[in-house]
C-alpha atoms as a PDB file:
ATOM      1  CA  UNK A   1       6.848  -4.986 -22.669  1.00  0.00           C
ATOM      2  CA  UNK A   2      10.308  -3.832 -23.752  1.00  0.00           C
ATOM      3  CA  UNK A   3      13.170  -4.060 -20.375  1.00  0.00           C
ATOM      4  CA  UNK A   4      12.687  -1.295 -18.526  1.00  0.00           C
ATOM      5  CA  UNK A   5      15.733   1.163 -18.025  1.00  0.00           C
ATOM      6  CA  UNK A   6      17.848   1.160 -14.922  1.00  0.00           C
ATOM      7  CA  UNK A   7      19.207   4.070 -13.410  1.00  0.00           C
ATOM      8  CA  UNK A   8      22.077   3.913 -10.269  1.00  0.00           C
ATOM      9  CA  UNK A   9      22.424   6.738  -7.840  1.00  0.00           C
ATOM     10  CA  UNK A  10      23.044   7.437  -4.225  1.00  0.00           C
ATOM     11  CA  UNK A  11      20.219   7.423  -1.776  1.00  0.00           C
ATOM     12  CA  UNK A  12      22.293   9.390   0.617  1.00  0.00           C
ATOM     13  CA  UNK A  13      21.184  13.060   1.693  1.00  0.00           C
ATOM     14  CA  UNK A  14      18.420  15.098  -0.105  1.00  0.00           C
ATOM     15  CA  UNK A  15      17.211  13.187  -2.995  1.00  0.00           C
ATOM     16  CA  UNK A  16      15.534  15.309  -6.230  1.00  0.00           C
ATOM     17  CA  UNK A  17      13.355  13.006  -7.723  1.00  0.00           C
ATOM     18  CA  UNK A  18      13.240  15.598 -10.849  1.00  0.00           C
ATOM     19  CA  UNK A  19      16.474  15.920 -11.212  1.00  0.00           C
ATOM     20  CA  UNK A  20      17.010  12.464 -11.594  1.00  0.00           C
ATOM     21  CA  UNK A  21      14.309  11.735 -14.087  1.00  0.00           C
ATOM     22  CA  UNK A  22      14.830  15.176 -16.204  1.00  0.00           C
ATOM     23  CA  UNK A  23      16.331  13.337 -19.011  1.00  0.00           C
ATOM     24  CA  UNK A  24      13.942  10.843 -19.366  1.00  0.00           C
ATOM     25  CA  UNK A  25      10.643  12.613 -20.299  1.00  0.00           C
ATOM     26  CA  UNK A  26       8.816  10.873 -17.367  1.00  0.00           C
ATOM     27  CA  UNK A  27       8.778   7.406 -18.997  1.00  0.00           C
ATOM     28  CA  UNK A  28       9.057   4.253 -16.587  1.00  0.00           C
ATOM     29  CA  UNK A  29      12.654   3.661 -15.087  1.00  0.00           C
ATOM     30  CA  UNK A  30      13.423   1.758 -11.891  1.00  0.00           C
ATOM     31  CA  UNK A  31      16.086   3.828  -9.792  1.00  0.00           C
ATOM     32  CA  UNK A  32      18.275   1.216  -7.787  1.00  0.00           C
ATOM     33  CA  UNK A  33      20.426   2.481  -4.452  1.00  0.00           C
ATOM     34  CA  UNK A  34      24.126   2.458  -5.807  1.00  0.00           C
ATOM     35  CA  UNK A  35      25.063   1.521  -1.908  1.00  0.00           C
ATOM     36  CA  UNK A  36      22.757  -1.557  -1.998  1.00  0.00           C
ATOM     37  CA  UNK A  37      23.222  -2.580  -5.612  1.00  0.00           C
ATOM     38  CA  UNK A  38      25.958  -3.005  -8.072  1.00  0.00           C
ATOM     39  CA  UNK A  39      24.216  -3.404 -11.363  1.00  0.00           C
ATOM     40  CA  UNK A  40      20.750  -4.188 -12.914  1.00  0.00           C
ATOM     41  CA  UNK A  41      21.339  -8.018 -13.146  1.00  0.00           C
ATOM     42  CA  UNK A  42      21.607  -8.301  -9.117  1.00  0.00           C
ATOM     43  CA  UNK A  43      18.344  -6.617  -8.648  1.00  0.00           C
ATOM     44  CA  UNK A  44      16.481  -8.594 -10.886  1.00  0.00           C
ATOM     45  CA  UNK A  45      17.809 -11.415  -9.327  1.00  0.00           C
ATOM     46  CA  UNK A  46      17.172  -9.945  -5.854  1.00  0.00           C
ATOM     47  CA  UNK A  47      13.155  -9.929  -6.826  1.00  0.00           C
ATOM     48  CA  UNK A  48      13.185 -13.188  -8.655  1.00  0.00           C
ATOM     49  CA  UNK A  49      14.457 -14.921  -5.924  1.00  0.00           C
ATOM     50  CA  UNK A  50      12.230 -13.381  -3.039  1.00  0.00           C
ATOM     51  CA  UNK A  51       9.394 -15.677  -1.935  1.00  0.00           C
ATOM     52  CA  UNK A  52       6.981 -13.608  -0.031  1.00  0.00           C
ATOM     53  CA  UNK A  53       5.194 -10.266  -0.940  1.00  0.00           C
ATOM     54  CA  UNK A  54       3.837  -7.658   1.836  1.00  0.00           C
ATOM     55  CA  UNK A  55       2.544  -4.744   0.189  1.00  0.00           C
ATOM     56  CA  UNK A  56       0.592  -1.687   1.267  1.00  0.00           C
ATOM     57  CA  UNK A  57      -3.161  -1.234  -0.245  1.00  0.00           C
ATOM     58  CA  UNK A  58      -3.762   2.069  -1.042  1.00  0.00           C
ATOM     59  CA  UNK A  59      -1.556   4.100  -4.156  1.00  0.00           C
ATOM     60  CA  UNK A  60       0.378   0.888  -4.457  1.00  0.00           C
ATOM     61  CA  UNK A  61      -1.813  -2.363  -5.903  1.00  0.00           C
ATOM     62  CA  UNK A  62      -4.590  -0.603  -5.811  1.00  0.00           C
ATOM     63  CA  UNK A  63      -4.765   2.777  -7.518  1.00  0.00           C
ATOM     64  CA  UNK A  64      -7.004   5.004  -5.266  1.00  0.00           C
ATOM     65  CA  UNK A  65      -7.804   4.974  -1.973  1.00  0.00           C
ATOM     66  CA  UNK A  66     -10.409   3.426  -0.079  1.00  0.00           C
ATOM     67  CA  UNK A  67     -11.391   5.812   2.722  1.00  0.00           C
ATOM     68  CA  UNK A  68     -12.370   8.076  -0.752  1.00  0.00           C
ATOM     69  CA  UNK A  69     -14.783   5.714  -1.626  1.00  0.00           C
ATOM     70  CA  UNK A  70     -16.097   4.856   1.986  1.00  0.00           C
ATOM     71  CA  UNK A  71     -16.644   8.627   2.085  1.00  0.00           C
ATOM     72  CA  UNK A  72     -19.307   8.108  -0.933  1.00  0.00           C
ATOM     73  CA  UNK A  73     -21.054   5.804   1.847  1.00  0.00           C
ATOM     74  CA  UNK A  74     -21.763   8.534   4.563  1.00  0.00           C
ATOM     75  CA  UNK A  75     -24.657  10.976   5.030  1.00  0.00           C
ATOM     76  CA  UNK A  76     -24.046  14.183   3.382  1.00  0.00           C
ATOM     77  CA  UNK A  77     -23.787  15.645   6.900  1.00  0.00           C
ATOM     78  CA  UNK A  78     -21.425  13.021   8.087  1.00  0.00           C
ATOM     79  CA  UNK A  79     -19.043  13.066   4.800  1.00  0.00           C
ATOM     80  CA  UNK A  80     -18.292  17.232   5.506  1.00  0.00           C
ATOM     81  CA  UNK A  81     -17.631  16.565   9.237  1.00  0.00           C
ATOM     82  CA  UNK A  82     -15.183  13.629   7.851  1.00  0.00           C
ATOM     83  CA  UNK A  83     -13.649  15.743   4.828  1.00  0.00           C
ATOM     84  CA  UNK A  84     -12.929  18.771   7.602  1.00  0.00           C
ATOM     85  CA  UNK A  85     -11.880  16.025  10.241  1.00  0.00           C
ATOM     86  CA  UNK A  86      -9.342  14.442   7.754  1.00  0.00           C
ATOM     87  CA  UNK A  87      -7.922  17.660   6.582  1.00  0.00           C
ATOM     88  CA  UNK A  88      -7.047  18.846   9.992  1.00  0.00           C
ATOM     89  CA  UNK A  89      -5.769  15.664  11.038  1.00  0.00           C
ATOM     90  CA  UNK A  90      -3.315  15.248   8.233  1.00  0.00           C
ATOM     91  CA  UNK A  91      -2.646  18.504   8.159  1.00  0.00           C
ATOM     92  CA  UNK A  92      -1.423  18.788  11.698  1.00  0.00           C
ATOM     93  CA  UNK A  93       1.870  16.226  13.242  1.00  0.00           C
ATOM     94  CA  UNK A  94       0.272  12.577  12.680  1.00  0.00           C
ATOM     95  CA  UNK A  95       0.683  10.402  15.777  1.00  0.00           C
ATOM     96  CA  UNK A  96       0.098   6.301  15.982  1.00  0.00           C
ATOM     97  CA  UNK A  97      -2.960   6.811  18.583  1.00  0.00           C
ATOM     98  CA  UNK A  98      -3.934   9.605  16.390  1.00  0.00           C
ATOM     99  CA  UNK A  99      -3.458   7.527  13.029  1.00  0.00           C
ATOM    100  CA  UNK A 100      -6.420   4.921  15.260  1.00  0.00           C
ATOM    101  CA  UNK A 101      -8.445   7.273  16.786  1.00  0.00           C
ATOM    102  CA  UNK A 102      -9.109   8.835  13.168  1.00  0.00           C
ATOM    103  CA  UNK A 103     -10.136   5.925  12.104  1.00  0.00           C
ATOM    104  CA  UNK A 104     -12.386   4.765  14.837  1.00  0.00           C
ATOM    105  CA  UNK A 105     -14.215   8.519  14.245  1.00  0.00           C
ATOM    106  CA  UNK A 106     -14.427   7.598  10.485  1.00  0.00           C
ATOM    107  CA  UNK A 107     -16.006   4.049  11.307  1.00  0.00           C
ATOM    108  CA  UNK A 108     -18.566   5.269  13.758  1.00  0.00           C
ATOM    109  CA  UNK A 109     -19.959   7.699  10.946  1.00  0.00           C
ATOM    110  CA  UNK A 110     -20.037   4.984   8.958  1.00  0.00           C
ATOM    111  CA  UNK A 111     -22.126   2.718  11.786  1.00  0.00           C
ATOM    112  CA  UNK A 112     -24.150   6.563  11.523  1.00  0.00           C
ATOM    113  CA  UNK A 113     -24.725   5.906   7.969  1.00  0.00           C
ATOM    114  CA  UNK A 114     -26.018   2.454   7.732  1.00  0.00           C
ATOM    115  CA  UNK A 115     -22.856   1.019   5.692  1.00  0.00           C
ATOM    116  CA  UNK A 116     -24.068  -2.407   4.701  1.00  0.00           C
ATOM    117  CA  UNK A 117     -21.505  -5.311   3.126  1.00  0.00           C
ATOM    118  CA  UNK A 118     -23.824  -4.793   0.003  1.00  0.00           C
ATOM    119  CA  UNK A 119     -22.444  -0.836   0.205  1.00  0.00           C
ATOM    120  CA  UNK A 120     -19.252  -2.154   0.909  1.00  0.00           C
ATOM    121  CA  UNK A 121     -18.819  -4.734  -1.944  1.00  0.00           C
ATOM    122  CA  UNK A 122     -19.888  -2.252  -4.274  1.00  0.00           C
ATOM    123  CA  UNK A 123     -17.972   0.407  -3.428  1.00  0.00           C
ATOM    124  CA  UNK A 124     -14.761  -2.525  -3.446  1.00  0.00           C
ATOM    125  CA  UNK A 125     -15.398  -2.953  -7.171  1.00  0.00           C
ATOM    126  CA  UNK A 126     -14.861   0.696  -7.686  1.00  0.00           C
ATOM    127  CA  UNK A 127     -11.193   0.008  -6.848  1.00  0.00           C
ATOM    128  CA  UNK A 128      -8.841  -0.350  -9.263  1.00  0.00           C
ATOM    129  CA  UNK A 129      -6.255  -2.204  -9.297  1.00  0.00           C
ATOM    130  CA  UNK A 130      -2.353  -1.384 -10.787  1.00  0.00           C
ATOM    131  CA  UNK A 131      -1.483  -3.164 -13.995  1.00  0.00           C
ATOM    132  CA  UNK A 132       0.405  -5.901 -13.163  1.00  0.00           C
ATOM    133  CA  UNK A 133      -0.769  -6.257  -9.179  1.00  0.00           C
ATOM    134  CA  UNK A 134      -2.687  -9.535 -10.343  1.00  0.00           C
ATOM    135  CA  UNK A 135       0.016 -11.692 -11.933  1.00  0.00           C
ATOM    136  CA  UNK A 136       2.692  -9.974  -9.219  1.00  0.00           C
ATOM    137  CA  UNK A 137       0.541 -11.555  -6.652  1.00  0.00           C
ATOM    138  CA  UNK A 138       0.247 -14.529  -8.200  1.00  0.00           C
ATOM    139  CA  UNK A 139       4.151 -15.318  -8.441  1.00  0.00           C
ATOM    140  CA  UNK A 140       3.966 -15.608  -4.839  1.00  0.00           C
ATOM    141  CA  UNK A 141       2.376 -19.068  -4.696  1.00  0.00           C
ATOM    142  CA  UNK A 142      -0.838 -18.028  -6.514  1.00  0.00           C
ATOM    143  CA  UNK A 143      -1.125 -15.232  -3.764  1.00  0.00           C
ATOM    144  CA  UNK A 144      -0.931 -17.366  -0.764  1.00  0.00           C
ATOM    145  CA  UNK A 145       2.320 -16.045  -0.011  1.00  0.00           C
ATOM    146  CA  UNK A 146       0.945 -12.159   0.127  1.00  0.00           C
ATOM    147  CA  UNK A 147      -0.046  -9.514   2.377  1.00  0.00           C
ATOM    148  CA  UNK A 148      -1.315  -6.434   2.591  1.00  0.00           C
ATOM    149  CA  UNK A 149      -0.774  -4.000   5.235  1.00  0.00           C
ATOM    150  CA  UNK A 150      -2.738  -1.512   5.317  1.00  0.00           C
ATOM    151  CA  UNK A 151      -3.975   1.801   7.060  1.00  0.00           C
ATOM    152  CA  UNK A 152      -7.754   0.821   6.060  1.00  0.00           C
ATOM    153  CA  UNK A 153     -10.215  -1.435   6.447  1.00  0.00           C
ATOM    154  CA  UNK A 154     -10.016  -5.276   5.914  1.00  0.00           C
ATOM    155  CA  UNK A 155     -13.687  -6.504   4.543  1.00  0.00           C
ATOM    156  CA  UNK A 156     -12.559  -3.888   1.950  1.00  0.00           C
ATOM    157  CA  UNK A 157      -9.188  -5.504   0.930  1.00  0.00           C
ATOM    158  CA  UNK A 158     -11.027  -9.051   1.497  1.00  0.00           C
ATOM    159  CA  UNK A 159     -14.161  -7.831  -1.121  1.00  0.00           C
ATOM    160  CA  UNK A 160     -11.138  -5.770  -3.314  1.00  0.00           C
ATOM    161  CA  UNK A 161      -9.256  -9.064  -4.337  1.00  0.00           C
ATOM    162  CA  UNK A 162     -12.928 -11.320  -5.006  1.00  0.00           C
ATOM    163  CA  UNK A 163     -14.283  -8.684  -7.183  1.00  0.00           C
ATOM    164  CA  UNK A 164     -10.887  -8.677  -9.175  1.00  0.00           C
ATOM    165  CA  UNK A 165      -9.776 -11.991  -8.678  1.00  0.00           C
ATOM    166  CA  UNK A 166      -6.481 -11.517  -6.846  1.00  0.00           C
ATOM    167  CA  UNK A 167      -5.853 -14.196  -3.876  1.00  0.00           C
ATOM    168  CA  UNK A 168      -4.256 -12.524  -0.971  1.00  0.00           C
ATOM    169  CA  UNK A 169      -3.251 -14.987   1.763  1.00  0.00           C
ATOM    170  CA  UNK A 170      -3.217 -12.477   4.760  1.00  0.00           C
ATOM    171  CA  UNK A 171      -4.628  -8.599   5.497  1.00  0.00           C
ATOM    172  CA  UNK A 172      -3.731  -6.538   8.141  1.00  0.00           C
ATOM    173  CA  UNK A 173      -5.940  -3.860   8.353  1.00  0.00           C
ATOM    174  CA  UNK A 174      -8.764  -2.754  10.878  1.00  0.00           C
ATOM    175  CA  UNK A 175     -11.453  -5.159  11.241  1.00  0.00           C
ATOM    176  CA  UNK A 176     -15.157  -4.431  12.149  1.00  0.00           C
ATOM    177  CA  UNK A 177     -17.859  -5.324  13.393  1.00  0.00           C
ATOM    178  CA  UNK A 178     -21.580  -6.111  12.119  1.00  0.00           C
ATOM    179  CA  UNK A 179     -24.888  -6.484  13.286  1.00  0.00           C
ATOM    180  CA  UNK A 180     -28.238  -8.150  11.863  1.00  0.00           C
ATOM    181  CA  UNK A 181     -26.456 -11.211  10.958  1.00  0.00           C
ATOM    182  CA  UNK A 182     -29.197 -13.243  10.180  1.00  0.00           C
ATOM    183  CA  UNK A 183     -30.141 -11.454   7.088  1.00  0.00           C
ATOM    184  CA  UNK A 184     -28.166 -12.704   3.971  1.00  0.00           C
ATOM    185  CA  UNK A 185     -24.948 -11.345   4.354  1.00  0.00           C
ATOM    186  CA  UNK A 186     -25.163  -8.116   2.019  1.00  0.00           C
ATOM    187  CA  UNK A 187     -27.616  -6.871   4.175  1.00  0.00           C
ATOM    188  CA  UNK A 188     -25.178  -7.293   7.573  1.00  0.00           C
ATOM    189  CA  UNK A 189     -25.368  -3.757   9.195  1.00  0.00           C
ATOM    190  CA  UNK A 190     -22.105  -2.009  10.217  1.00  0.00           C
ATOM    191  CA  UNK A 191     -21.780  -1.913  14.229  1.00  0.00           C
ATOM    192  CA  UNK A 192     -17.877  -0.816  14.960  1.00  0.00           C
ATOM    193  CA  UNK A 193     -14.415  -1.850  14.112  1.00  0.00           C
ATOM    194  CA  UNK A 194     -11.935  -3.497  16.921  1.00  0.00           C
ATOM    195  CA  UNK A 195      -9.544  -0.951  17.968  1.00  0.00           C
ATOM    196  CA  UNK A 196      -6.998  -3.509  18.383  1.00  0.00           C
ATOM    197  CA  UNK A 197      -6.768  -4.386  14.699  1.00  0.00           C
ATOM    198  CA  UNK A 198      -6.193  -0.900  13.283  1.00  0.00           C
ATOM    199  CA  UNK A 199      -2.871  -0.834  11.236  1.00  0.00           C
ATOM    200  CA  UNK A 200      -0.892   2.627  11.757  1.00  0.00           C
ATOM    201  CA  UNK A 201       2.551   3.753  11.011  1.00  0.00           C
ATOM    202  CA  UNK A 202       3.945   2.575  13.888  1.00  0.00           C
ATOM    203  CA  UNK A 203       2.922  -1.286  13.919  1.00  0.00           C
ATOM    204  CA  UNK A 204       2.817  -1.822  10.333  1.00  0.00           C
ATOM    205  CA  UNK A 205       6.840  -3.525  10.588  1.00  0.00           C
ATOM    206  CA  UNK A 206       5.346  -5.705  13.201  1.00  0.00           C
ATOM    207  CA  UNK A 207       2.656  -7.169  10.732  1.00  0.00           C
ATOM    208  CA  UNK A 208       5.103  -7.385   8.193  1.00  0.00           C
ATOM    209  CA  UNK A 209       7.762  -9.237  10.857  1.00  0.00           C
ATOM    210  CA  UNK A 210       4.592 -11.450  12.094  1.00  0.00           C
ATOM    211  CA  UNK A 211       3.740 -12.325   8.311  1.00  0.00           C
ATOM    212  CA  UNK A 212       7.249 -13.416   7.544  1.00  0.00           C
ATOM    213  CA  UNK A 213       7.157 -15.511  10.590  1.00  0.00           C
ATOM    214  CA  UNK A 214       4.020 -17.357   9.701  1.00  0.00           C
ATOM    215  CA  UNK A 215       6.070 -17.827   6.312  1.00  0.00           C
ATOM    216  CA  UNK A 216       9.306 -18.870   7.812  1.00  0.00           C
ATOM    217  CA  UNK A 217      10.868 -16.890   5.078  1.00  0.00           C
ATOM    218  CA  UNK A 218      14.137 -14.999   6.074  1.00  0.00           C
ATOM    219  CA  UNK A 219      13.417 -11.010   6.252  1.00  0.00           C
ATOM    220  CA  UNK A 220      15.872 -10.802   2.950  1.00  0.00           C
ATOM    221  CA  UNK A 221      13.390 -12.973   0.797  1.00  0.00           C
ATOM    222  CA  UNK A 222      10.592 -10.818   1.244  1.00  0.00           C
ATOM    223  CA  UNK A 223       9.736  -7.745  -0.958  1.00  0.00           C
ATOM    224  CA  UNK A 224       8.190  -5.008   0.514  1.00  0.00           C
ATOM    225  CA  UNK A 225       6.069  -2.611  -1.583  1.00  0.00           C
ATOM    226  CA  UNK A 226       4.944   1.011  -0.560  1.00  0.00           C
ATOM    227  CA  UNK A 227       3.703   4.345  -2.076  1.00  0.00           C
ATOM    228  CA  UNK A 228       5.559   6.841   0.452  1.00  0.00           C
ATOM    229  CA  UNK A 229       9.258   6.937   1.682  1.00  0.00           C
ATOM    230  CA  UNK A 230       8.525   7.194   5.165  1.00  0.00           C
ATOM    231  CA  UNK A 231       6.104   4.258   5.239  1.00  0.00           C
ATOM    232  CA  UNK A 232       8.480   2.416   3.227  1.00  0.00           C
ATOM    233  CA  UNK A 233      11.070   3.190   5.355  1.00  0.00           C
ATOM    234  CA  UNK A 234       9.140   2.250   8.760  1.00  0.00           C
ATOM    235  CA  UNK A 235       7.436  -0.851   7.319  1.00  0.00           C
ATOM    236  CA  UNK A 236      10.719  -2.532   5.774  1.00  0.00           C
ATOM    237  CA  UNK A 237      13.672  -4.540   7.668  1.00  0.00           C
ATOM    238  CA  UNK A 238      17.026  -3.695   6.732  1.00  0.00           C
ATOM    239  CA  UNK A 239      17.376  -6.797   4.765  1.00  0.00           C
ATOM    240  CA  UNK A 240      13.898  -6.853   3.037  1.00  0.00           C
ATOM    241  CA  UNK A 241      14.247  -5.808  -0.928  1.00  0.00           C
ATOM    242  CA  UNK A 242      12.401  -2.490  -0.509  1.00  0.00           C
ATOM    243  CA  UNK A 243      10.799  -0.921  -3.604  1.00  0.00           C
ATOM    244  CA  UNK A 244       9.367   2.656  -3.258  1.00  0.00           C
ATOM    245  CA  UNK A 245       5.824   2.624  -6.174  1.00  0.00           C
ATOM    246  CA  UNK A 246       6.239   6.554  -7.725  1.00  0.00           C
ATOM    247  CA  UNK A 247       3.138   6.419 -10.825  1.00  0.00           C
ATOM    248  CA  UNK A 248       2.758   9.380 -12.982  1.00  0.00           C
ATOM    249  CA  UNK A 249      -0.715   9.618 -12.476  1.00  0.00           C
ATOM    250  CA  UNK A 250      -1.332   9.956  -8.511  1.00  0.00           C
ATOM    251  CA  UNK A 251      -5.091  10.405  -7.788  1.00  0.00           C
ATOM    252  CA  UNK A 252      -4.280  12.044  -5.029  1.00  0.00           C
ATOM    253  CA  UNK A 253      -2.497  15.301  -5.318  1.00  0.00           C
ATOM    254  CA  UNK A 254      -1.276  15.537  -1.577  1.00  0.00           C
ATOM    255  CA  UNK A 255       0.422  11.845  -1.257  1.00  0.00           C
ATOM    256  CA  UNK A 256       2.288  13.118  -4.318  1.00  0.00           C
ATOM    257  CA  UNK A 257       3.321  16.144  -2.504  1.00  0.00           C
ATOM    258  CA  UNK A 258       4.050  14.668   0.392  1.00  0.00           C
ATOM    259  CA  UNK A 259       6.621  11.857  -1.393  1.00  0.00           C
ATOM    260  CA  UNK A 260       8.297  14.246  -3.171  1.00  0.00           C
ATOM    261  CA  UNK A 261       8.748  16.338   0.781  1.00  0.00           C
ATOM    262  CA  UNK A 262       9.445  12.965   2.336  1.00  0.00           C
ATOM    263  CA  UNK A 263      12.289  11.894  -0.595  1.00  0.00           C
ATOM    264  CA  UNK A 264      13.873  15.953  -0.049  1.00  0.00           C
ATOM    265  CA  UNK A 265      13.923  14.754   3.688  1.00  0.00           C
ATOM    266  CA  UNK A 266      18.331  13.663   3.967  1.00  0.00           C
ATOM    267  CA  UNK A 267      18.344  10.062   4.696  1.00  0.00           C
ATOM    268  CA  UNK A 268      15.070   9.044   4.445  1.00  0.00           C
ATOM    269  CA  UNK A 269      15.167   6.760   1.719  1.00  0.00           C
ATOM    270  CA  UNK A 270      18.818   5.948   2.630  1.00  0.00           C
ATOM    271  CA  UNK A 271      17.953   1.864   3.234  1.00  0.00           C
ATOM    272  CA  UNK A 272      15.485   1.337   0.966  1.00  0.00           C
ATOM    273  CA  UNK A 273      16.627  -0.793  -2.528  1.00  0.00           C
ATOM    274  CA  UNK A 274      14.732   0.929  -5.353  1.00  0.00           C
ATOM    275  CA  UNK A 275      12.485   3.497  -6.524  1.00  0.00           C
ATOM    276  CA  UNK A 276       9.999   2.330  -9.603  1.00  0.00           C
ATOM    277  CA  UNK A 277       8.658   4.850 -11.201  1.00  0.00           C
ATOM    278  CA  UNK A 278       5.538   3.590 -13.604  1.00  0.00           C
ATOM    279  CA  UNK A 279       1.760   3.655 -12.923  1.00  0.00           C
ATOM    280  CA  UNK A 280       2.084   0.190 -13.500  1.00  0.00           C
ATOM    281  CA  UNK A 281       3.981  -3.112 -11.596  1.00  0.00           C
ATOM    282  CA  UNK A 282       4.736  -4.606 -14.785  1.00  0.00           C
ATOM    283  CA  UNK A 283       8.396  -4.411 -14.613  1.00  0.00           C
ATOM    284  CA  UNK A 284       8.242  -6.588 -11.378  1.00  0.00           C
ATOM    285  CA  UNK A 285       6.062  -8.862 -13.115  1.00  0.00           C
ATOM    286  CA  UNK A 286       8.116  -9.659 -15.601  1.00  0.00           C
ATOM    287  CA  UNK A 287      11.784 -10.066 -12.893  1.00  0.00           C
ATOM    288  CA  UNK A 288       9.527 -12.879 -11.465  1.00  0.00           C
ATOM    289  CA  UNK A 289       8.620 -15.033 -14.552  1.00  0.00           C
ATOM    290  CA  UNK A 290      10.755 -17.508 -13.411  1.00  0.00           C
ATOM    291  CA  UNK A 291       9.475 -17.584 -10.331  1.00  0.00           C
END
């Protein structure tokens, strides 16, 4: 992979992610925060020296997004009512109860369904994940030293990173519940999820402070990784190296609507380190190689 070009600009008031990148005919650059970052060379370092990853799950290691796929596992019935339920939701101003109680409705119409592990694994391998997540995660003590945080559903990041062969040491996502447990395990029955364990806007910096904690590894040695400003923004502490993922390609249409909104919005972005644009984490990949 040739070194990936570096462009410097303020972060302050309404950024226009087009404007920025209209001279370079939407190849991969990395955009670093002129009032975080001097030069190129301090980034890089910045990254190589980090020793802990937290990273959201959907649109950022992994390409699509798993509620899509969990979808495929409803009755026809149950997948409208969920399609017309998510549209209004997300649609309308998104709240933390909101964010769980969505997701409780989803899981019970998956408990409807029948969704067995089996189901689940499958649909797991389905997920794809970002060139470069594998050896990024890796870097980070072969993976023990990564976690995802995620609005979604943990035996799905657990069954994600088997199928593909990426360790993750911790998830924080909603857990559930199964019944029928004596069968062989791909025939465990969905029962619930525990409310407790859903991961929304609001908590995920607290699973990103509480992973860092475990880690005893200072807030400004951990890289954060996210696919929208706002999360980015809300997950992050001031003095974690936060990188904003922008691909090319985004599967889905709205989140790329919505970042471009959310990166408009003044300040949003204002703390965050850097914004890589590539449908691929490569260019971290290759900062950590000493690692």
């Amino acid at each position: 992979m040739g070194a990936i070009p570096f462009l410097v600009c303020s972060f302050q008031g309404r950024f226009d992610l087009a404007r920025v990148l209209e001279d370079h005919e939407h190849g991969d650059c990395i955009i670093l925060n002129q009032d975080r970052w001097s030069d190129a060379g301090e980034f890089q370092q910045a990254i190589l020296e980090t020793k802990a990853l937290a990273a959201d799950f959907d649109g950022t290691v992994n390409v699509w997004n798993q509620w899509e796929h969990m979808r495929d596992c409803m009755r026809a019935d149950l997948r409208l009512q969920d399609e017309d339920d998510a549209r209004d939701y997300f649609h309308s101003q998104r709240t933390d109860h909101g964010d769980a109680e969505f997701v409780e409705r989803s899981v019970k119409r998956l408990v409807e369904s029948g969704l067995t592990v089996g189901r689940l694994w499958k649909e797991a391998a389905k997920l794809l994940p970002r060139d470069g997540a594998r050896e990024l995660c890796e870097s980070y003590g072969g993976g023990s030293r990564v976690a995802i945080v995620s609005y979604g559903l943990k035996p799905m990041i657990l069954a994600w990173g088997q199928h593909h062969g990426i360790q993750i040491g911790e998830q924080y996502a909603a857990e559930l519940l199964w019944k029928d447990i004596a069968l062989p395990m791909r025939n465990w029955t969905l029962a619930g999820c525990v409310s407790g364990t859903i991961v929304t806007e609001g908590n995920k910096a607290s699973a990103r402070e509480k992973f860092s904690r475990r880690l005893n590894v200072p807030d400004s040695l951990v890289l954060v990784l996210e696919d929208t400003p706002r999360m980015l923004a809300r997950m992050m502490a001031p003095e974690n190296v936060g990188v904003l993922i922008v691909p090319h390609v985004d599967l889905q249409e709205h989140r790329k609507t919505s970042r471009l909104r959310q990166l408009a919005h003044p300040g949003m972005i204002a703390g965050i380190d850097a914004i890589l644009v590539s449908d691929s984490l490569t260019a971290l990949v290759e900062m950590r190689r000493r690692a």
